[in-house]
C-alpha atoms as a PDB file:
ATOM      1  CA  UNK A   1     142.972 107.819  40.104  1.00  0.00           C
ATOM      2  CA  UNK A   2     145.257 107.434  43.203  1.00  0.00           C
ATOM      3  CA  UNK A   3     148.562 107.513  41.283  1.00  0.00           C
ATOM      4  CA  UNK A   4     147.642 110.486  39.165  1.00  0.00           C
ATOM      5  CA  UNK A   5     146.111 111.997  42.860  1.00  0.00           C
ATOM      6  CA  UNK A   6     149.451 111.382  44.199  1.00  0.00           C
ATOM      7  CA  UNK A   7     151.700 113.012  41.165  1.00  0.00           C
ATOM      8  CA  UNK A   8     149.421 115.630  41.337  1.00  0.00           C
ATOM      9  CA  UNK A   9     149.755 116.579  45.366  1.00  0.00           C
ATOM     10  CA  UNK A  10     153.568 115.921  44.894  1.00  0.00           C
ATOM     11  CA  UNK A  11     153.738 118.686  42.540  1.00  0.00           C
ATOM     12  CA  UNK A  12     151.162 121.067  44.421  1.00  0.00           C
ATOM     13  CA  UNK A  13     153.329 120.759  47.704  1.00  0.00           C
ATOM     14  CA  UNK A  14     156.540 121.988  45.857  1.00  0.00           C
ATOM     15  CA  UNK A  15     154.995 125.126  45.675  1.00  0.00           C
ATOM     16  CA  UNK A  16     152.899 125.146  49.053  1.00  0.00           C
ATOM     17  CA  UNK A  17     154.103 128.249  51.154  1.00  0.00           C
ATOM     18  CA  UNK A  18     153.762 127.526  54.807  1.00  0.00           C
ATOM     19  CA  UNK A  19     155.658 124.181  54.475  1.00  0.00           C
ATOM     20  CA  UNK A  20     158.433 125.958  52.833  1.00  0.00           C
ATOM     21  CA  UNK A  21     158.615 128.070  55.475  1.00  0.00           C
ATOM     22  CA  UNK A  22     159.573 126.017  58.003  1.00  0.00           C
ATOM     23  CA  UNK A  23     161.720 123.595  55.896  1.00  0.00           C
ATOM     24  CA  UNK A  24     159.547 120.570  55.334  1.00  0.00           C
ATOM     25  CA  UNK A  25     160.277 117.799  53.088  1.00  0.00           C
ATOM     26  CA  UNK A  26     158.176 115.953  52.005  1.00  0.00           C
ATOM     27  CA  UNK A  27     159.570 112.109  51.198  1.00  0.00           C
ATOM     28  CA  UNK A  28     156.791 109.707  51.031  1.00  0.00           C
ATOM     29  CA  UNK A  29     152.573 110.014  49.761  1.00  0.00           C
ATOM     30  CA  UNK A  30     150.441 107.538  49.055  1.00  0.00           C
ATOM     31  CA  UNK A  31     146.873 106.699  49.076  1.00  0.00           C
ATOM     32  CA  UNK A  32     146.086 106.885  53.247  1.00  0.00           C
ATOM     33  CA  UNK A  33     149.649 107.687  54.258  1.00  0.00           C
ATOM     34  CA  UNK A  34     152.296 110.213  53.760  1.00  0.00           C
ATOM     35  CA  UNK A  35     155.786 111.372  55.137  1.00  0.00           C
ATOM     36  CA  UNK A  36     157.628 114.147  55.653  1.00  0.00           C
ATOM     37  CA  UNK A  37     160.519 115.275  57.414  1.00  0.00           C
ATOM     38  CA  UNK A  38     161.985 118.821  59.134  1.00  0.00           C
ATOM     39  CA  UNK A  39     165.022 120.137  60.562  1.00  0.00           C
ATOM     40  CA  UNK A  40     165.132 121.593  63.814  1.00  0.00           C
ATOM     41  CA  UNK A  41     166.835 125.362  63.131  1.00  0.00           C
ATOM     42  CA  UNK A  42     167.208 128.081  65.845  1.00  0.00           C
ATOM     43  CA  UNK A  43     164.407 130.179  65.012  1.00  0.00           C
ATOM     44  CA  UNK A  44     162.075 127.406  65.813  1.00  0.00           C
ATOM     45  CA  UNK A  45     162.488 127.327  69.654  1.00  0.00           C
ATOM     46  CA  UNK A  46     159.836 128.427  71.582  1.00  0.00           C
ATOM     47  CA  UNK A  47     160.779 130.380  74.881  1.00  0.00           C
ATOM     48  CA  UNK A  48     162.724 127.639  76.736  1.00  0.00           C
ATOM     49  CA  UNK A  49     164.624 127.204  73.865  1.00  0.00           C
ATOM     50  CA  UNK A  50     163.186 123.905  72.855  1.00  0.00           C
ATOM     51  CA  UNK A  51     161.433 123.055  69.809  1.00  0.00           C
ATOM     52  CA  UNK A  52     158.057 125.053  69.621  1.00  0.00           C
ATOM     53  CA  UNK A  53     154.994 122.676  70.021  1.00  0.00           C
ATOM     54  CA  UNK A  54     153.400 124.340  66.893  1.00  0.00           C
ATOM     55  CA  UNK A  55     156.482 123.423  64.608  1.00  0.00           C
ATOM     56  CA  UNK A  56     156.020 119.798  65.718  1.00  0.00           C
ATOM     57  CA  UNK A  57     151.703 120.356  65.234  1.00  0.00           C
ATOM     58  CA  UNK A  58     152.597 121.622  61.953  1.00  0.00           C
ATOM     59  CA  UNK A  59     155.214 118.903  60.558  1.00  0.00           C
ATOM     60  CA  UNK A  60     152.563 116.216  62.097  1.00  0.00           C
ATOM     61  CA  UNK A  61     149.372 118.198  60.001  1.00  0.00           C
ATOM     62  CA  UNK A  62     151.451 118.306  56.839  1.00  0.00           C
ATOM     63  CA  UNK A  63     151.718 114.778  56.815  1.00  0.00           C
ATOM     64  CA  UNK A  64     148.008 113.880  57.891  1.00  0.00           C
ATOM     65  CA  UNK A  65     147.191 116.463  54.961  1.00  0.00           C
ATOM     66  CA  UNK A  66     149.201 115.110  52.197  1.00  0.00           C
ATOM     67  CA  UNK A  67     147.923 111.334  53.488  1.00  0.00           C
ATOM     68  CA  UNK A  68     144.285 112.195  53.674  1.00  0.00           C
ATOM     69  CA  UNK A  69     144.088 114.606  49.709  1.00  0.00           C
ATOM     70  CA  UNK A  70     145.935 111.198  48.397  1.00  0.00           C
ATOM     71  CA  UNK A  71     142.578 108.908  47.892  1.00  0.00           C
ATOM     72  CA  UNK A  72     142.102 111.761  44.791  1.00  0.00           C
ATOM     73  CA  UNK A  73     139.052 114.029  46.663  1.00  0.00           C
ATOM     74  CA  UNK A  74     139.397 117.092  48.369  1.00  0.00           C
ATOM     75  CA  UNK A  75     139.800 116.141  52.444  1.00  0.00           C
ATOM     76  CA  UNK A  76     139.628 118.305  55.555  1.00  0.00           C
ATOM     77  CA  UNK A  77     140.486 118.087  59.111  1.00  0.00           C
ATOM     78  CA  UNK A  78     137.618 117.776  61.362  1.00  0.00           C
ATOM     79  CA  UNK A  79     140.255 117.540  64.632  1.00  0.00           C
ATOM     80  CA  UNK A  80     144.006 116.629  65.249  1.00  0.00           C
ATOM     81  CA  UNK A  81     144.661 115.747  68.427  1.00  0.00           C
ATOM     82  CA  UNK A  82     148.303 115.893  69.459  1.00  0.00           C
ATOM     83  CA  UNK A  83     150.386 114.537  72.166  1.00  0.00           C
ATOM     84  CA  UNK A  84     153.678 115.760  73.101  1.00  0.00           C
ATOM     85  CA  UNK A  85     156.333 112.930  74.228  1.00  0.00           C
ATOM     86  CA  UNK A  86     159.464 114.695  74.545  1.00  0.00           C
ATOM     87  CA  UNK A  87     161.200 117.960  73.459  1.00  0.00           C
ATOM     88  CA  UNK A  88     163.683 117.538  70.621  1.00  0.00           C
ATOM     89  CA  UNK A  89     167.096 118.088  70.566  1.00  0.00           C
ATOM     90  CA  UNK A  90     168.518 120.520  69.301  1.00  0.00           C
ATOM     91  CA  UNK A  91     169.344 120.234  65.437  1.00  0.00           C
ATOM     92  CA  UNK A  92     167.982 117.427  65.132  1.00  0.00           C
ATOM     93  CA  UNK A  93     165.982 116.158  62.136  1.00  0.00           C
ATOM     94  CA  UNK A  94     162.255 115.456  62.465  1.00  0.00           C
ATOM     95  CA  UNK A  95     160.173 112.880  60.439  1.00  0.00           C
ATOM     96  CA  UNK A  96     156.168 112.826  60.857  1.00  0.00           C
ATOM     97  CA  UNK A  97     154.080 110.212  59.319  1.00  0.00           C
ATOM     98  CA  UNK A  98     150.079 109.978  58.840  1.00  0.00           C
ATOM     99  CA  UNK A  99     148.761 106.745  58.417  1.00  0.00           C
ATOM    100  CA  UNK A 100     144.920 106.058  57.373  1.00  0.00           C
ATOM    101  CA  UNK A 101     143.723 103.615  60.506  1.00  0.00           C
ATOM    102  CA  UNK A 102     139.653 103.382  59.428  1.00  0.00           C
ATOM    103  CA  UNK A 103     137.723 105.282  56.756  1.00  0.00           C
ATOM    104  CA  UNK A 104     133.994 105.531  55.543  1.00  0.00           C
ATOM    105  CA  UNK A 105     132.367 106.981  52.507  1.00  0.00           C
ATOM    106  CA  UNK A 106     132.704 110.451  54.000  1.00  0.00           C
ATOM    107  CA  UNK A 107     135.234 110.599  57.029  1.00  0.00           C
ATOM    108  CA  UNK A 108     138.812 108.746  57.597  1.00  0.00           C
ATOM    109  CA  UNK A 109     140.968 108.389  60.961  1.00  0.00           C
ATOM    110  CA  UNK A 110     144.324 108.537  60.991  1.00  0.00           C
ATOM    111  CA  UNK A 111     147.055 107.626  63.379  1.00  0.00           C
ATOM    112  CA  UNK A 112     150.506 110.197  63.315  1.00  0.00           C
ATOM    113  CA  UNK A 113     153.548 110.118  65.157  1.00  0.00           C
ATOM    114  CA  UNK A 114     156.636 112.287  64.982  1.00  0.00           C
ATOM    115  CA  UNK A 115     160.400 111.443  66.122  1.00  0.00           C
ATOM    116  CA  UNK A 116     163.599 112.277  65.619  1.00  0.00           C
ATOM    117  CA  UNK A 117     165.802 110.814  62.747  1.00  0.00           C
ATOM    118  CA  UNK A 118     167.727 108.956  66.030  1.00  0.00           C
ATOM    119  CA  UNK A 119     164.497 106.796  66.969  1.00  0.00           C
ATOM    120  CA  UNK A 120     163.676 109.401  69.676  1.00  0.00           C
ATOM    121  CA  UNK A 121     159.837 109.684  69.896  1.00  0.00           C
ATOM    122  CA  UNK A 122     158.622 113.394  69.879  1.00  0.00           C
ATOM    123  CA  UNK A 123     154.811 113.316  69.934  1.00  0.00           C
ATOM    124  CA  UNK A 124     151.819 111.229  69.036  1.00  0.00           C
ATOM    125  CA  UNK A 125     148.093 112.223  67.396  1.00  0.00           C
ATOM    126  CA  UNK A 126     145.412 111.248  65.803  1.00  0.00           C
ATOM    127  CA  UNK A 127     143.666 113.206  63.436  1.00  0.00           C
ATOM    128  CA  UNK A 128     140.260 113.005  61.598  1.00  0.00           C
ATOM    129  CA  UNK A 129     139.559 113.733  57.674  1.00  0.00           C
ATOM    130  CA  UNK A 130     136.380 114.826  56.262  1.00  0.00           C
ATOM    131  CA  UNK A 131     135.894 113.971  52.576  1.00  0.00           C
ATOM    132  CA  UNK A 132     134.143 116.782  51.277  1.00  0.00           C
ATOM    133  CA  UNK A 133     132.855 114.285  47.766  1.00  0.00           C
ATOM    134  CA  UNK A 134     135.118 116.535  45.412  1.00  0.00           C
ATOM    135  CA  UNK A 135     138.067 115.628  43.089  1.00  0.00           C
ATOM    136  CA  UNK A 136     141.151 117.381  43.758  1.00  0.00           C
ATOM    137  CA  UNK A 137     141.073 120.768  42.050  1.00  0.00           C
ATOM    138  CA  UNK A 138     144.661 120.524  40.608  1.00  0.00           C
ATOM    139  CA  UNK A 139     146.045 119.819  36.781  1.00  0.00           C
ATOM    140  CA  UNK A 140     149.052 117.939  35.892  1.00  0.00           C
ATOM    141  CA  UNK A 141     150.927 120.142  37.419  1.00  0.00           C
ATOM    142  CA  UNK A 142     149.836 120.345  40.483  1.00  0.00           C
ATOM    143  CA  UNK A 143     148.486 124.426  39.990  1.00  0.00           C
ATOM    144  CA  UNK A 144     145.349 124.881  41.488  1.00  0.00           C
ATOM    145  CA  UNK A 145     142.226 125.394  39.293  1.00  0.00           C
ATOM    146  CA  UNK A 146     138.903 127.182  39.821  1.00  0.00           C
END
């Protein structure tokens, strides 16, 4: 079930708005682990002209997400917890990655980090997933059913 899981969220996330919004990529999912990557564009700076924290919250989430949905059941986040390092420069390109640390029947703790393509470490989290005991509601495709 975990490979077809994984085809299944690669499609779905093609189509997912918000991370098309802000440019995300997504380059790596497996079962308890995912990663994906951003570029840093002008209309994401915050109003110091730095990288808005909630750009880097949401690069970090998409990755815990796409980790988490992997195992083939529908997953949830009961908290991320976030930790910013350093700002990033500017135009620089982001990379985020969720990794599963501990899981149970029913919840799953994962470890994320963000940096820059360079090495530069942007922020560090740790998020927890509840499994809510429910397949993924997606076909082949990746569309969502009902």
């Amino acid at each position: 079930m975990s490979q077809e899981a994984v085809d299944k969220l690669w499609k779905r996330c093609q189509d997912e708005p918000y991370p098309k919004l802000l440019g995300i990529e997504v380059l790596e999912i497996e079962p308890g682990r995912a990663r994906v990557a951003m570029n840093f564009r002008p209309e994401m700076k915050n109003i110091f002209g730095k990288l808005h924290g909630g750009a880097v919250f949401s690069l970090l989430d998409e990755a815990f997400q796409l980790a988490c949905n992997a195992h083939g059941q529908v997953a949830v986040a009961l908290s991320l917890n976030i930790y910013y390092l350093a700002p990033a420069d500017d135009g620089a390109r982001l990379l985020a990655e969720a990794r599963e640390v501990t899981s149970t029947r029913k919840t799953a703790l994962y470890d994320a980090r963000v940096w820059q393509e360079d090495g530069k470490k942007i922020a560090t989290g740790q998020a927890q997933a509840y499994r809510v005991g429910h397949p993924l509601p997606l076909d082949e495709q990746g569309k969502l059913v009902s």
